[in-house]
C-alpha atoms as a PDB file:
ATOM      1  CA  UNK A   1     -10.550 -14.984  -3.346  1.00  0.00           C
ATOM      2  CA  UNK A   2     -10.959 -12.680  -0.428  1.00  0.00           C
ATOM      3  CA  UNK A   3      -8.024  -9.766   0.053  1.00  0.00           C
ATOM      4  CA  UNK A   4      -6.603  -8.652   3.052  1.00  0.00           C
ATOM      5  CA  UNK A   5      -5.017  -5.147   3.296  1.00  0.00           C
ATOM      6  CA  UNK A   6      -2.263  -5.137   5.584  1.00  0.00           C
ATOM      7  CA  UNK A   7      -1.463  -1.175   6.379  1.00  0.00           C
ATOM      8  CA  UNK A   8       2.503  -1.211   7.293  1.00  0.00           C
ATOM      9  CA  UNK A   9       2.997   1.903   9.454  1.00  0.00           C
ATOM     10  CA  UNK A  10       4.169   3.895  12.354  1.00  0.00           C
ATOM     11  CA  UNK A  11       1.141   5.273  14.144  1.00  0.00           C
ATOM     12  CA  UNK A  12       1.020   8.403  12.756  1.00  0.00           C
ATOM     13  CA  UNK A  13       1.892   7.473   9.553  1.00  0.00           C
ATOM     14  CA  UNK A  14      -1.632   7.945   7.862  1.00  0.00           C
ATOM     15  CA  UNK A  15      -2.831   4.583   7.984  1.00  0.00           C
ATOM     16  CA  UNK A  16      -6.748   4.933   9.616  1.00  0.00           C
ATOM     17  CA  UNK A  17      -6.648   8.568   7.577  1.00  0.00           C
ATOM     18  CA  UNK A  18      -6.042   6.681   4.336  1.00  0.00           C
ATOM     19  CA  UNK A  19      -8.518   4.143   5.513  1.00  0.00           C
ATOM     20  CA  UNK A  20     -11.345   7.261   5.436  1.00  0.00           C
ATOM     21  CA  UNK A  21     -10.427   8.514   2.154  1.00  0.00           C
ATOM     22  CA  UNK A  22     -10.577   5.453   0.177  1.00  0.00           C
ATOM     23  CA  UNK A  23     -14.542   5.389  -0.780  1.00  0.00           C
ATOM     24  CA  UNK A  24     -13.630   1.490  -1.334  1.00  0.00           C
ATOM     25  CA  UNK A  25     -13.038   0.514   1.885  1.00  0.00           C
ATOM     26  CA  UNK A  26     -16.805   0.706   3.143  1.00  0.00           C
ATOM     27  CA  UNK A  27     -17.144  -2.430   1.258  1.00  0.00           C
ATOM     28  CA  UNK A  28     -13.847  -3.919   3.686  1.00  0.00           C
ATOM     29  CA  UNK A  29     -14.261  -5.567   7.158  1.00  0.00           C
ATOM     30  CA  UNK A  30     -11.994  -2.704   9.222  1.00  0.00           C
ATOM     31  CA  UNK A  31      -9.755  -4.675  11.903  1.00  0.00           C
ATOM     32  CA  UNK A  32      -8.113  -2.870  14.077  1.00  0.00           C
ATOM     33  CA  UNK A  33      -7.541  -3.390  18.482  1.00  0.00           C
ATOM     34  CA  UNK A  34      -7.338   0.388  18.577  1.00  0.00           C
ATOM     35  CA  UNK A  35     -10.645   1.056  17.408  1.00  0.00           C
ATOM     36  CA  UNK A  36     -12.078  -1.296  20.265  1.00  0.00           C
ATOM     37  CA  UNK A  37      -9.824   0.466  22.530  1.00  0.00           C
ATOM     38  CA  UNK A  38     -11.108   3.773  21.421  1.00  0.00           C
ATOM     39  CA  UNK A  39     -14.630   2.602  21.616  1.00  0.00           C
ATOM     40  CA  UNK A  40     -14.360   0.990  25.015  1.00  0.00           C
ATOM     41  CA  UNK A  41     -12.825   4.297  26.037  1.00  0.00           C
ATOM     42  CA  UNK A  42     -16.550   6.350  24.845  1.00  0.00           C
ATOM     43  CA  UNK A  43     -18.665   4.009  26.272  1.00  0.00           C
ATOM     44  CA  UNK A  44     -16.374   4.133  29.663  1.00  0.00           C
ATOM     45  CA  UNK A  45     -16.254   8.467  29.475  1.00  0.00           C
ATOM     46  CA  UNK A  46     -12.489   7.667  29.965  1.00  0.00           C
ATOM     47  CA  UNK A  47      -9.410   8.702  27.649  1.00  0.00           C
ATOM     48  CA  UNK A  48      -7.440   5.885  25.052  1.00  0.00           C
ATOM     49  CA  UNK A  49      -4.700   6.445  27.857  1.00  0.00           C
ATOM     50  CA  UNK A  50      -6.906   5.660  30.481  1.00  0.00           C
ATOM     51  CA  UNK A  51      -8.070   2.457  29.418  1.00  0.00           C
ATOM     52  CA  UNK A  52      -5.262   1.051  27.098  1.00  0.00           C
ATOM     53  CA  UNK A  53      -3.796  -1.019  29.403  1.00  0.00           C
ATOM     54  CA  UNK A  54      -6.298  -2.628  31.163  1.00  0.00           C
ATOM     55  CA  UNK A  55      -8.518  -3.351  28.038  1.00  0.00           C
ATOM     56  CA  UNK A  56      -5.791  -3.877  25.244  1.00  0.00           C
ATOM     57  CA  UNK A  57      -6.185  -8.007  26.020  1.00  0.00           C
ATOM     58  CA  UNK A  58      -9.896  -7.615  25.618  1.00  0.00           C
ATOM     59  CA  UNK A  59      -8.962  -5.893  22.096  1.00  0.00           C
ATOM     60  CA  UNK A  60      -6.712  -8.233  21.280  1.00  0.00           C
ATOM     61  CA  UNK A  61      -9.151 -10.817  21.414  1.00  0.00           C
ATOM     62  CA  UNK A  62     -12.101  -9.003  19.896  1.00  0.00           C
ATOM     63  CA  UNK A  63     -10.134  -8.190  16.984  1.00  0.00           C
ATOM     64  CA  UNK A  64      -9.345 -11.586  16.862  1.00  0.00           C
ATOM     65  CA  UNK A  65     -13.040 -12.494  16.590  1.00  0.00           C
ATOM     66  CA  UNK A  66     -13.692  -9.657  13.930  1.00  0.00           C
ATOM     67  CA  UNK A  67     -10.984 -11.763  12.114  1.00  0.00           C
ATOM     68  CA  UNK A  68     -12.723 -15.108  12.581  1.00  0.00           C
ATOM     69  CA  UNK A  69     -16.297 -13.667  11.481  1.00  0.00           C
ATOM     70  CA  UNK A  70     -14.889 -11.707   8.270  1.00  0.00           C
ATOM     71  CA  UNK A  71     -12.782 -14.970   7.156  1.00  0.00           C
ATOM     72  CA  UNK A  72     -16.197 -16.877   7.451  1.00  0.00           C
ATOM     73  CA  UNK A  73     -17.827 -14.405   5.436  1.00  0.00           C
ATOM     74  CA  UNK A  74     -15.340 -14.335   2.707  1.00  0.00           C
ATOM     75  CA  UNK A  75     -15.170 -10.831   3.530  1.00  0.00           C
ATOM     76  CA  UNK A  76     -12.244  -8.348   2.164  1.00  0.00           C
ATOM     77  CA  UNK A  77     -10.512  -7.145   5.377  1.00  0.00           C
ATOM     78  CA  UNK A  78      -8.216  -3.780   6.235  1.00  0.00           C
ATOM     79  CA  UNK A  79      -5.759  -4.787   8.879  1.00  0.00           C
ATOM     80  CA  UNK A  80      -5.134  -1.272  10.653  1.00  0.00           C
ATOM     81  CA  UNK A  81      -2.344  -1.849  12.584  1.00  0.00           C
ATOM     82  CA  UNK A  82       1.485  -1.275  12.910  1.00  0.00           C
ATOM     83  CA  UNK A  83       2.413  -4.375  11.513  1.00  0.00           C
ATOM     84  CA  UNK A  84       5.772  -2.865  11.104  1.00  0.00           C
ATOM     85  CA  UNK A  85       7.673  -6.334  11.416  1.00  0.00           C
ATOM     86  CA  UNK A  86       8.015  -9.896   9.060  1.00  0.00           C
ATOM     87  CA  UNK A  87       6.432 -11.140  12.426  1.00  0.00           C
ATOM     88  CA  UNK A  88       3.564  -9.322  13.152  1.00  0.00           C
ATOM     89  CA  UNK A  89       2.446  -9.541   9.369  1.00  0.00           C
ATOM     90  CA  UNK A  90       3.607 -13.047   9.533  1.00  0.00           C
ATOM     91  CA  UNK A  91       0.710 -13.682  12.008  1.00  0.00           C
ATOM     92  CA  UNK A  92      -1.964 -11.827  10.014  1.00  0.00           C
ATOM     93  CA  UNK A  93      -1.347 -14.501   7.016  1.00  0.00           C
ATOM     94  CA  UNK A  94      -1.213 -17.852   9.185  1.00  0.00           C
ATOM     95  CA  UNK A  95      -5.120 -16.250  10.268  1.00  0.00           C
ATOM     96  CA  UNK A  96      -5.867 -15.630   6.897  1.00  0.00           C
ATOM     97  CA  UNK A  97      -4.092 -18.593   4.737  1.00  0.00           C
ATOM     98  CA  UNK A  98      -6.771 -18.280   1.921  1.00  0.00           C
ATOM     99  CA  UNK A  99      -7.243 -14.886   1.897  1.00  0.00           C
ATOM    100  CA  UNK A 100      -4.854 -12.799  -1.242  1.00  0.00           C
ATOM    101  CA  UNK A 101      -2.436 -10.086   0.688  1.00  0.00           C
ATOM    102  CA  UNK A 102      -1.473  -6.869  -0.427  1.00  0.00           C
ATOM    103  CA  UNK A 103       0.973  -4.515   1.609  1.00  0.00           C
ATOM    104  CA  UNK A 104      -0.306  -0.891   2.028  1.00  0.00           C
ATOM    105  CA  UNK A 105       3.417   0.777   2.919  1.00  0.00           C
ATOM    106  CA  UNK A 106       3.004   4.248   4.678  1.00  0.00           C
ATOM    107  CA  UNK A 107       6.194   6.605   4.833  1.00  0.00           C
ATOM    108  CA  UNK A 108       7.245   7.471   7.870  1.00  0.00           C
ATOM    109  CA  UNK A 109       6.959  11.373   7.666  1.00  0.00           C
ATOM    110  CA  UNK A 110       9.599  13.833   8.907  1.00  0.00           C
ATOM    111  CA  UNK A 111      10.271  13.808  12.527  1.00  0.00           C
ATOM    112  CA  UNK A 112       8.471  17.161  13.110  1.00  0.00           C
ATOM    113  CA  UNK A 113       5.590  16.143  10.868  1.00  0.00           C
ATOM    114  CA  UNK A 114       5.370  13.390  12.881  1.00  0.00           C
ATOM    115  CA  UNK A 115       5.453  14.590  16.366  1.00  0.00           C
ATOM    116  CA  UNK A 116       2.863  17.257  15.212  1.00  0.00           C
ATOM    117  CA  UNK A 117       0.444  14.329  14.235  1.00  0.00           C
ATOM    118  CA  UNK A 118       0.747  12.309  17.258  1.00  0.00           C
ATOM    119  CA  UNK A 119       0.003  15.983  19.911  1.00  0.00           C
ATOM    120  CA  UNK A 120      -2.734  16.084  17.316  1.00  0.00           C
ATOM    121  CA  UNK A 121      -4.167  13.141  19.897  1.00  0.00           C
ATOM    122  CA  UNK A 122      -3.965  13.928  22.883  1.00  0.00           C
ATOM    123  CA  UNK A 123      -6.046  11.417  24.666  1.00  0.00           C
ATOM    124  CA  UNK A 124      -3.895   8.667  22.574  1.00  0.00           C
ATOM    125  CA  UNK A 125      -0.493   9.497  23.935  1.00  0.00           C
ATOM    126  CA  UNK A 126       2.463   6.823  22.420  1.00  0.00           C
ATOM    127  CA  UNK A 127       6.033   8.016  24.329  1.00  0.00           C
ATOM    128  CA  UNK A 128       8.680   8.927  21.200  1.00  0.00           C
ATOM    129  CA  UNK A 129      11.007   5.957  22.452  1.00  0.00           C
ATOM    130  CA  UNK A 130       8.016   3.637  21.260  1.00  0.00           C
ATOM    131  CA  UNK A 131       8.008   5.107  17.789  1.00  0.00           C
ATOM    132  CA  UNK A 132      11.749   5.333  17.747  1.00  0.00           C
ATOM    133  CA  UNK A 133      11.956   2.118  18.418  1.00  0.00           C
ATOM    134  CA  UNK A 134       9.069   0.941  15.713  1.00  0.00           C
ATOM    135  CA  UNK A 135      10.855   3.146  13.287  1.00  0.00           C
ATOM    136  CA  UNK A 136      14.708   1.601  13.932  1.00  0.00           C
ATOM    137  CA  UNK A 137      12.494  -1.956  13.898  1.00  0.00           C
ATOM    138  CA  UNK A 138      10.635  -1.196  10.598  1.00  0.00           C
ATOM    139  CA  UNK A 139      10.917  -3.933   8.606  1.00  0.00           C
ATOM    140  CA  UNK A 140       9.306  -3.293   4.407  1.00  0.00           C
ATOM    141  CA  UNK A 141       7.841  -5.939   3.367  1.00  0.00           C
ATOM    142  CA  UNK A 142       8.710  -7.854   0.432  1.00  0.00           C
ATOM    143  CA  UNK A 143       6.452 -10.678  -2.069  1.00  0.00           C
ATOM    144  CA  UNK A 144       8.724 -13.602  -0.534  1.00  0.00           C
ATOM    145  CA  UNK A 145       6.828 -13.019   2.915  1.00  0.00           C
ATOM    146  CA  UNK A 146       3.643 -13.662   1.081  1.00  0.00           C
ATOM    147  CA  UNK A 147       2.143 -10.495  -0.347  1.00  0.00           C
ATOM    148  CA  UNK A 148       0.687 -10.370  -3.608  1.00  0.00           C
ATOM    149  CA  UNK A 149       1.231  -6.894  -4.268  1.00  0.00           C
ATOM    150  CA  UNK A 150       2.770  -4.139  -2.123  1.00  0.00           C
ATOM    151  CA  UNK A 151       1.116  -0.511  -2.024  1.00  0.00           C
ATOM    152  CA  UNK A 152       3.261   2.677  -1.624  1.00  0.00           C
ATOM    153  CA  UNK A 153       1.035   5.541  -0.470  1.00  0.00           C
END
């Protein structure tokens, strides 16, 4: 059975760092709107910022697609995303009934830490009442949603 690694995160958090320093993922289908975002962004000599809003949809749906094509692969996929709520995972496992989940949980670090990480981005600019608000909302997730196992980094 095919796994799907949902990383539950603020951005910030460590999530696409943790992705880079597990030698296991290169075997893993990486799904992630922010990566199209960042690519479209290159290929368009424009910042994240620039282009976020206008091509986010387009993401949406390409991620979306990388879904579709990894689930008919029986591919292992890396969900790199918030997912910081029951109902943004919740969507993740009605795309991916026959997949096994596991939770990836990354601590939200200290607000200076934090804030230090994110100016380390400067083209990717998130305002602090977005991550206040995804860190009041933070939701941990628990087995009775559906994960198999749950992952505390």
């Amino acid at each position: 059975m095919p796994t799907c690694y949902q990383l539950i995160g603020v951005p910030g958090s460590g999530k696409s760092t943790w992705i880079l320093n597990q030698a296991w993922t290169q075997n893993c289908v990486i799904v992630s709107t922010d990566n199209h975002v960042e690519n479209f962004a290159r290929e368009s000599n424009k910042t994240y910022n620039e282009v976020f809003k206008e091509f986010m949809p387009i993401a949406v749906s390409l991620m979306a697609q990388d879904v579709t094509l990894a689930r008919a692969e029986g591919k292992d996929i890396i969900w790199d995303q918030t997912s910081t709520t029951k109902e943004s995972r919740g969507r993740k496992f009605k795309m991916l009934p026959n997949y096994k989940h596991i939770a990836v949980v990354f601590k939200t670090p200290p607000k200076e830490e934090l804030i230090k990480r994110l100016a380390s981005r400067p083209s990717k600019n998130i305002s602090w009442d977005s991550i206040s608000n995804m860190i009041y909302n933070f939701q941990m997730p628990s087995k009775d949603e559906g994960f198999e196992e749950i992952w505390y980094t």
